[in-house]
Protein backbone atom coordinates (compact mmCIF):
# COMPACT_ATOMS: atom_id res chain seq x y z
CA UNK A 1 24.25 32.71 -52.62
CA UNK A 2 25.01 29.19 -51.07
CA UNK A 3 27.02 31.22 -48.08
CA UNK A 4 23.34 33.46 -47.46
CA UNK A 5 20.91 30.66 -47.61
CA UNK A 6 23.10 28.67 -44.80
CA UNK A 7 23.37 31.85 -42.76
CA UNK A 8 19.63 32.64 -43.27
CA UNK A 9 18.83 28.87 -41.79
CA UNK A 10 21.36 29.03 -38.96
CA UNK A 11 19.21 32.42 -38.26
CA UNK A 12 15.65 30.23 -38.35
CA UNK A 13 17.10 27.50 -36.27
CA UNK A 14 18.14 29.83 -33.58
CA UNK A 15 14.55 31.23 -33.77
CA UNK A 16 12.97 28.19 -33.32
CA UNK A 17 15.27 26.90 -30.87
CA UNK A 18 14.83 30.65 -28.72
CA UNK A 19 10.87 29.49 -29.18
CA UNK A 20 11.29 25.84 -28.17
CA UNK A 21 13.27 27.06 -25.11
CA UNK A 22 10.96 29.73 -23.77
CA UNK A 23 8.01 27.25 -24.31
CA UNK A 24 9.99 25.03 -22.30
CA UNK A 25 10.40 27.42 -19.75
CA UNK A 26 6.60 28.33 -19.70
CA UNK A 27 5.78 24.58 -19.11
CA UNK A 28 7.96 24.51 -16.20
CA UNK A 29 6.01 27.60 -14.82
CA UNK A 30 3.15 25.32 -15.40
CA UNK A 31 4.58 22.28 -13.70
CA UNK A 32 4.63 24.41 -10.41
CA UNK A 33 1.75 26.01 -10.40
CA UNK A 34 -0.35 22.48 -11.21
CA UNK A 35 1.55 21.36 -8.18
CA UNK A 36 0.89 24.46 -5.80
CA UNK A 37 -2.77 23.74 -6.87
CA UNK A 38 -2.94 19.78 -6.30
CA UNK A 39 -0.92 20.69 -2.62
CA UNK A 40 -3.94 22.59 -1.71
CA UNK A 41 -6.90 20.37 -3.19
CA UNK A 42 -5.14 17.80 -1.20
CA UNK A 43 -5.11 19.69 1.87
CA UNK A 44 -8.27 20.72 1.08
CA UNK A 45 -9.80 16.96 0.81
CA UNK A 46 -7.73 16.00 4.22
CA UNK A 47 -9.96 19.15 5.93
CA UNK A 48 -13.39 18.05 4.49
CA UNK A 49 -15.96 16.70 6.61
CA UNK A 50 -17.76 15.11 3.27
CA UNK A 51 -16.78 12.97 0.26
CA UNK A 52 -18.32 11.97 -2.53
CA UNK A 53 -19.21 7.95 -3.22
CA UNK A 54 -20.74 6.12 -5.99
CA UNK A 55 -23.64 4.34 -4.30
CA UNK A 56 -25.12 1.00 -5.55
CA UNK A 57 -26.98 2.69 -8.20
CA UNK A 58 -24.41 3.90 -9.44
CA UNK A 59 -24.95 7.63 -8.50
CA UNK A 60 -22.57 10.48 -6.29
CA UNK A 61 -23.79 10.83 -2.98
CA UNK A 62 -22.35 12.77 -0.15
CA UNK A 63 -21.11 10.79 2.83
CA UNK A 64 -19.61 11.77 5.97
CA UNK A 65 -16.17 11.11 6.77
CA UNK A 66 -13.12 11.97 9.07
CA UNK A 67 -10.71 14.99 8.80
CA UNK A 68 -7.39 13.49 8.51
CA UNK A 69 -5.27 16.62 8.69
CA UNK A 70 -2.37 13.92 10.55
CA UNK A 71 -1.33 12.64 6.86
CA UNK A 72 -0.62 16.01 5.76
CA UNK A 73 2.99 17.37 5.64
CA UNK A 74 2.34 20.16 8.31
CA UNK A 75 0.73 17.34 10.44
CA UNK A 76 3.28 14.87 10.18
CA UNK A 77 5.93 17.04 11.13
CA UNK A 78 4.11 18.20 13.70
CA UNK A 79 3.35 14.42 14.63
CA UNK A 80 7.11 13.14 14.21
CA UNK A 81 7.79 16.11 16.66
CA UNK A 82 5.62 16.30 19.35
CA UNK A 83 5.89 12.54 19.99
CA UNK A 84 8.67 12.22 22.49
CA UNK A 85 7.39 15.75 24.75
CA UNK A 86 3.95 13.28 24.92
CA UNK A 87 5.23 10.43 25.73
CA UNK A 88 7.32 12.27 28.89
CA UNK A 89 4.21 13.57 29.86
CA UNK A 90 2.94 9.92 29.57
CA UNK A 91 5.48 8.64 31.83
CA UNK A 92 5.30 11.23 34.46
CA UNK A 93 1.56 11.35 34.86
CA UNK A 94 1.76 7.26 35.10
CA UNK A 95 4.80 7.42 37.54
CA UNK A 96 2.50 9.88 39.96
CA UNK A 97 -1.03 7.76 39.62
CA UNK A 98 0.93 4.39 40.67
CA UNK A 99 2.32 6.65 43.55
CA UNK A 100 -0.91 8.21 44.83
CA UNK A 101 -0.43 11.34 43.80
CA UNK A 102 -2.99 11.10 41.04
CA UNK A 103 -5.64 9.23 42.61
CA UNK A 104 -8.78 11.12 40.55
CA UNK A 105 -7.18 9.63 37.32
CA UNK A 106 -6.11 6.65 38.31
CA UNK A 107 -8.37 4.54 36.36
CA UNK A 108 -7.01 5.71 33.48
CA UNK A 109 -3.87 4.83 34.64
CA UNK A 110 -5.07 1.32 34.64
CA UNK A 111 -5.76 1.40 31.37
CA UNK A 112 -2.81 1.94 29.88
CA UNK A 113 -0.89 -0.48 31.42
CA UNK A 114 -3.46 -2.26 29.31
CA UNK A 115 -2.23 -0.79 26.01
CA UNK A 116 1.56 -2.02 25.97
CA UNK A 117 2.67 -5.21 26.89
CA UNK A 118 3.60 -5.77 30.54
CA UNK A 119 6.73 -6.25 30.16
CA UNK A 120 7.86 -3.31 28.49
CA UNK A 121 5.77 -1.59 32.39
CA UNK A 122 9.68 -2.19 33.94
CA UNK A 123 11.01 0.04 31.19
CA UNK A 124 12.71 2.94 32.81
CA UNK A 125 12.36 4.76 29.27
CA UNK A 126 9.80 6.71 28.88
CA UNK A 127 10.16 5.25 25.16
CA UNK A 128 7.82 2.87 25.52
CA UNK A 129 4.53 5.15 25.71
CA UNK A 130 5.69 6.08 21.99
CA UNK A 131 2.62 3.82 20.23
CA UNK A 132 0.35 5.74 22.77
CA UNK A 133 1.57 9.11 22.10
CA UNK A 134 1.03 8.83 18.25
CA UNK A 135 -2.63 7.52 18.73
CA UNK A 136 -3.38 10.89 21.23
CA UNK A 137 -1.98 13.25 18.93
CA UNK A 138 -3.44 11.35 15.81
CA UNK A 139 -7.15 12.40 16.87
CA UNK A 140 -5.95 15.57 17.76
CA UNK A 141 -3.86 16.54 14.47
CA UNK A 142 -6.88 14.82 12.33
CA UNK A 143 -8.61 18.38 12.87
CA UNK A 144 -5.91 20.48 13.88
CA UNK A 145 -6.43 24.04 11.87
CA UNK A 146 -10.72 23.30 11.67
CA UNK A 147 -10.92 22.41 15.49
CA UNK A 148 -13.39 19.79 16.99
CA UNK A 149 -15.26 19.90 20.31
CA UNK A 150 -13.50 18.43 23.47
CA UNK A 151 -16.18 15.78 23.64
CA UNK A 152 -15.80 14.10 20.04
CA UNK A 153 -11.45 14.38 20.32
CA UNK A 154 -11.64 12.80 23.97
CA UNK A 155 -13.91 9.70 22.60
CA UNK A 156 -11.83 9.21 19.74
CA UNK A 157 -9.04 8.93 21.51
CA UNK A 158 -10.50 6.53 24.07
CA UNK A 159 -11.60 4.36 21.51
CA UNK A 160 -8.57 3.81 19.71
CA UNK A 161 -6.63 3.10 22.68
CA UNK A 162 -9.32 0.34 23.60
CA UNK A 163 -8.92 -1.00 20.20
CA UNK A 164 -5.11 -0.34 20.49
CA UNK A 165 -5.58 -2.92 24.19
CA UNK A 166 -7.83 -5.46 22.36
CA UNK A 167 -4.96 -6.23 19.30
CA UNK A 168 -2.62 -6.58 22.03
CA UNK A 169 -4.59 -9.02 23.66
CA UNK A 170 -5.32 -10.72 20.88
CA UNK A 171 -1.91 -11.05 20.04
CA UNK A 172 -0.93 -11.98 23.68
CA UNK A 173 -3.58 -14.86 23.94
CA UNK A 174 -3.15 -16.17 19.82
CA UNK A 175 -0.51 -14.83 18.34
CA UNK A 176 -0.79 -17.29 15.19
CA UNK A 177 -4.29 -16.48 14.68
CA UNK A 178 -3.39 -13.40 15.15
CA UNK A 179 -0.76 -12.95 12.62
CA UNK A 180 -2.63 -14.61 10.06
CA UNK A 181 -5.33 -11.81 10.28
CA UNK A 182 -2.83 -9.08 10.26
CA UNK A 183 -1.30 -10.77 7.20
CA UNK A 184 -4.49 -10.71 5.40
CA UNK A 185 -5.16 -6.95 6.20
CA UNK A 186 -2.05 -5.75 4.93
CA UNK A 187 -3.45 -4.58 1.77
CA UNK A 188 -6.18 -2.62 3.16
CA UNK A 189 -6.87 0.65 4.32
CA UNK A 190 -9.78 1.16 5.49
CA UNK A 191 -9.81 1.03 9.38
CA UNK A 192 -13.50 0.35 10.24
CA UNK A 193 -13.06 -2.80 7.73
CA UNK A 194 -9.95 -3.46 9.74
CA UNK A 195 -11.65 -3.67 12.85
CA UNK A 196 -14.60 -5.48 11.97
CA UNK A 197 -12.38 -8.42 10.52
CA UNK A 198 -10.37 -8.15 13.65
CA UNK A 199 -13.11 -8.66 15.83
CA UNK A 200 -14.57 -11.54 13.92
CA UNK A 201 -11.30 -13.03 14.09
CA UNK A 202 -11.37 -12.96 17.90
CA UNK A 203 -14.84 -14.09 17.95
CA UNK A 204 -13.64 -17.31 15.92
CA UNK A 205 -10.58 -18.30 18.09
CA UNK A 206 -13.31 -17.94 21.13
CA UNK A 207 -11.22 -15.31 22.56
CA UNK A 208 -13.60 -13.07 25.20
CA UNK A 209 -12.82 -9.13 25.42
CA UNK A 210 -14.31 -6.99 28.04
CA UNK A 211 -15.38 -4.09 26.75
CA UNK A 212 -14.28 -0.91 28.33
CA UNK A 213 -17.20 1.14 30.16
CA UNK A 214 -17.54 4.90 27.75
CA UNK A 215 -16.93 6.46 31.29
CA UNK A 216 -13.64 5.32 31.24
CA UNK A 217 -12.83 5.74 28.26
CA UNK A 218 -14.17 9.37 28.36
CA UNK A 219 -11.75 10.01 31.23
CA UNK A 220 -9.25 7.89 29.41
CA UNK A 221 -9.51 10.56 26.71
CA UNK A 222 -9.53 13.80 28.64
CA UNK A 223 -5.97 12.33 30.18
CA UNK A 224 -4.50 11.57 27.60
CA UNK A 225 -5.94 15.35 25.79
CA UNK A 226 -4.43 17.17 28.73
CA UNK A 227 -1.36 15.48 28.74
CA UNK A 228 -0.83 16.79 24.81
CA UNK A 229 -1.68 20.04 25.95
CA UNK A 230 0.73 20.18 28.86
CA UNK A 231 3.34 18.13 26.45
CA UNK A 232 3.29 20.22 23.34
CA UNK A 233 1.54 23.37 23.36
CA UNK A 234 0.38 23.05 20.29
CA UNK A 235 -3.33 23.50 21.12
CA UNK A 236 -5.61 24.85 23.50
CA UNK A 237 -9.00 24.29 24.70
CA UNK A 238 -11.46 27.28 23.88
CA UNK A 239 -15.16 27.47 24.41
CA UNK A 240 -17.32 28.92 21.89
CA UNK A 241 -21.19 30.61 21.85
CA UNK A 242 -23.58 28.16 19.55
CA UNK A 243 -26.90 30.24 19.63
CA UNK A 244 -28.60 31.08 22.66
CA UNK A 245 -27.33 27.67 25.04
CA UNK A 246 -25.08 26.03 23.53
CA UNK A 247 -21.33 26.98 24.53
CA UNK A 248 -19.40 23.95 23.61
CA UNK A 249 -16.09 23.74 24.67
CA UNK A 250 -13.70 23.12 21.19
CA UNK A 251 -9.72 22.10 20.37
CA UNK A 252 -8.49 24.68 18.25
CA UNK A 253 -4.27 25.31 17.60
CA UNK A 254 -2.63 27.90 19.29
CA UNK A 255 -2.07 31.19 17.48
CA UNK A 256 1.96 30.19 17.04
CA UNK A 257 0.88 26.55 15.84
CA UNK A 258 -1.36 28.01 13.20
CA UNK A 259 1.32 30.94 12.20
CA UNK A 260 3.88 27.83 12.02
CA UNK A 261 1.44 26.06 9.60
CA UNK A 262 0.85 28.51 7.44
CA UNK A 263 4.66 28.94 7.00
CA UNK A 264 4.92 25.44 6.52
CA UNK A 265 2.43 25.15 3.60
CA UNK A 266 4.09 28.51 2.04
CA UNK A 267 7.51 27.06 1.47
CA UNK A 268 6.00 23.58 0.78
CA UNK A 269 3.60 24.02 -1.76
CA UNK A 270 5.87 24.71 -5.05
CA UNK A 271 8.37 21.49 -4.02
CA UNK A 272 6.22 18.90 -5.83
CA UNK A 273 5.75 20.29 -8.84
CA UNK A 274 3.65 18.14 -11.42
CA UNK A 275 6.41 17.02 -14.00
CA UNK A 276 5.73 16.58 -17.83
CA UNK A 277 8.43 15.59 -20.43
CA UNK A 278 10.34 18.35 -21.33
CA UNK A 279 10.20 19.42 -25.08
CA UNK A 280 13.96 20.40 -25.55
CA UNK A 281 16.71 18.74 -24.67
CA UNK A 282 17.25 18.01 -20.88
CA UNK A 283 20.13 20.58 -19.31
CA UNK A 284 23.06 18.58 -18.95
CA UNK A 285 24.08 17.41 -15.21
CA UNK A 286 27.11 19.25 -13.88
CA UNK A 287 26.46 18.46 -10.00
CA UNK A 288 23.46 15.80 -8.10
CA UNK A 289 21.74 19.74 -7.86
CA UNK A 290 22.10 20.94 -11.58
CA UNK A 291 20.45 19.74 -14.75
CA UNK A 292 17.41 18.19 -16.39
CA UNK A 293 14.75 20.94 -15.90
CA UNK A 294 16.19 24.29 -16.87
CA UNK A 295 14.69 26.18 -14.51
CA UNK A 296 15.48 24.84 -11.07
CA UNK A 297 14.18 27.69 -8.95
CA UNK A 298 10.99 27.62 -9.79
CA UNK A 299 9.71 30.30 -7.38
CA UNK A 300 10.92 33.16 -9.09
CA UNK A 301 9.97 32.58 -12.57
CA UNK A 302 6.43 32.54 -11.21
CA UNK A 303 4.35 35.37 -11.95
CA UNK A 304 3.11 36.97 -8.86
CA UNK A 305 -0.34 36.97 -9.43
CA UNK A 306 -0.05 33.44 -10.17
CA UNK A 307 -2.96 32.58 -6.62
CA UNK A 308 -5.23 33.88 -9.22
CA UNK A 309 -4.65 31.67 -11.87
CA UNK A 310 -7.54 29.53 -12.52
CA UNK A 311 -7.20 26.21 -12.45
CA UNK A 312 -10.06 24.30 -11.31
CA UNK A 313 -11.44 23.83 -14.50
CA UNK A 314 -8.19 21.78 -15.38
CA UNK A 315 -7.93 17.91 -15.10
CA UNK A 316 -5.30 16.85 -12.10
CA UNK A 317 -4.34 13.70 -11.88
């Protein structure tokens, strides 16, 4: 009788360990499809146009803000690699205007000898047009897969390399003031803020900035928008039919750029999974690639309908 009952528990245990484990395994499921979803609502937010902020009454309003499609993980890739093809592009376009072989752009040649210090101009390496590069194909890659018109991506990029040529003269003509400032924004985010305390900053040390005439800029912008095109491919110019007379010319990604970032999002959306404790014991470690979680490739324990799973009405942190 004693022999029966100790078999008869061994047999329970095993049950509830079988039911402990295959909850376990479910949970893991869950884990990855949580994190598919929270790789697209963050993609999702990065895309959108609006955002929602608590005004001084307290209530939600809807308030316009800036794709930033660069911070993705498709974007920064694409940022990291399209970088150095730029910043050739930089140097040979800057080479030809200083020769006369580029005399309708030559203004904005001027300009961005006014970006980088003068004397990293003598710098045979084409290196040094890096910091110029990332701003370009910043304001292009903030809107890379929803497009923008020509006009609003050359601005933006005209603008930030004016603001890029007014911290450098700052820090040229007071570098402690300077550094003080920067010090105190290190903390923040937020880049109008940024600006604004920047600017008051110069405007305290008595420090005079000549502001850059928007027709330079403009051209400024359509340069240095060329120059990614030429550089990287990555996207064209395309006009488009807006009612009966407006044809506004847009930036939109090439057909292989968008193929490439769809590709990209499909083998990087289950790779963050949203971990919970596990509720058996962790699988011991036999290599740095085997243990903990027992399910490891999550892919293919997840059901293939599992786009259709509803999860919006969950709570993702």
């Amino acid at each position: 009788m004693q022999k029966l009952f100790e078999i008869g528990s061994k047999v329970k245990s095993v049950a509830r360990g079988y039911e402990k484990v295959e909850a376990e395994k479910k949970l893991e499921q869950d884990m990855v499809r949580r994190g598919v979803y929270r790789f697209h609502k963050n993609i999702n937010k990065s895309k959108a146009k609006k955002q929602e902020k608590r005004g001084k009454d307290g209530k939600l309003v809807l308030k316009d803000k800036e794709p930033t499609e660069s911070t993705t993980i498709y974007g920064q890739h694409l940022l990291q690699e399209a970088i150095e093809p730029v910043s050739i592009e930089i140097e040979k376009y800057f080479k030809d205007a200083f020769n006369g072989h580029s005399k309708k752009y030559a203004k904005s040649a001027e300009l961005l000898c006014k970006c980088i210090p003068i004397k990293e101009l003598e710098n045979p390496s084409h290196n040094k047009w890096d910091a110029i590069s990332l701003i370009a194909l910043k304001a292009v890659l903030d809107s890379i897969t929803i497009g923008c018109t020509q006009t609003k991506a050359t601005i933006k990029i005209g603008n930030s390399l004016e603001d890029e040529s007014r911290l450098l003269f700052f820090k040229e003509s007071d570098s402690k003031t300077y550094s003080k400032t920067k010090h105190y924004l290190k903390t923040r985010n937020d880049y109008r803020y940024k600006k604004k305390v920047y600017s008051y900053a110069m405007n305290k040390a008595e420090l005079e900035w000549g502001d850059w005439l928007k027709a330079d800029k403009v051209q400024l912008g359509f340069t240095l928008l060329d120059l990614v095109i030429r550089g990287t491919g990555l996207v064209k110019l395309q006009r488009r039919v807006e009612g009966s007379e407006r044809t506004p010319i847009y930036v939109e990604c090439t057909q292989k750029t968008m193929d490439w970032i769809e590709k990209k999002k499909l083998h990087s959306e289950a790779l963050k999974p949203m971990r919970t404790p596990m509720i058996i014991k962790p699988k011991e470690w036999s290599n740095p690639f085997d243990g903990g979680y027992l399910t490891h490739s999550f892919p293919k324990d997840i059901p293939q309908n599992w786009r259709n799973v509803e999860l919006e009405s969950e709570e993702i942190e």
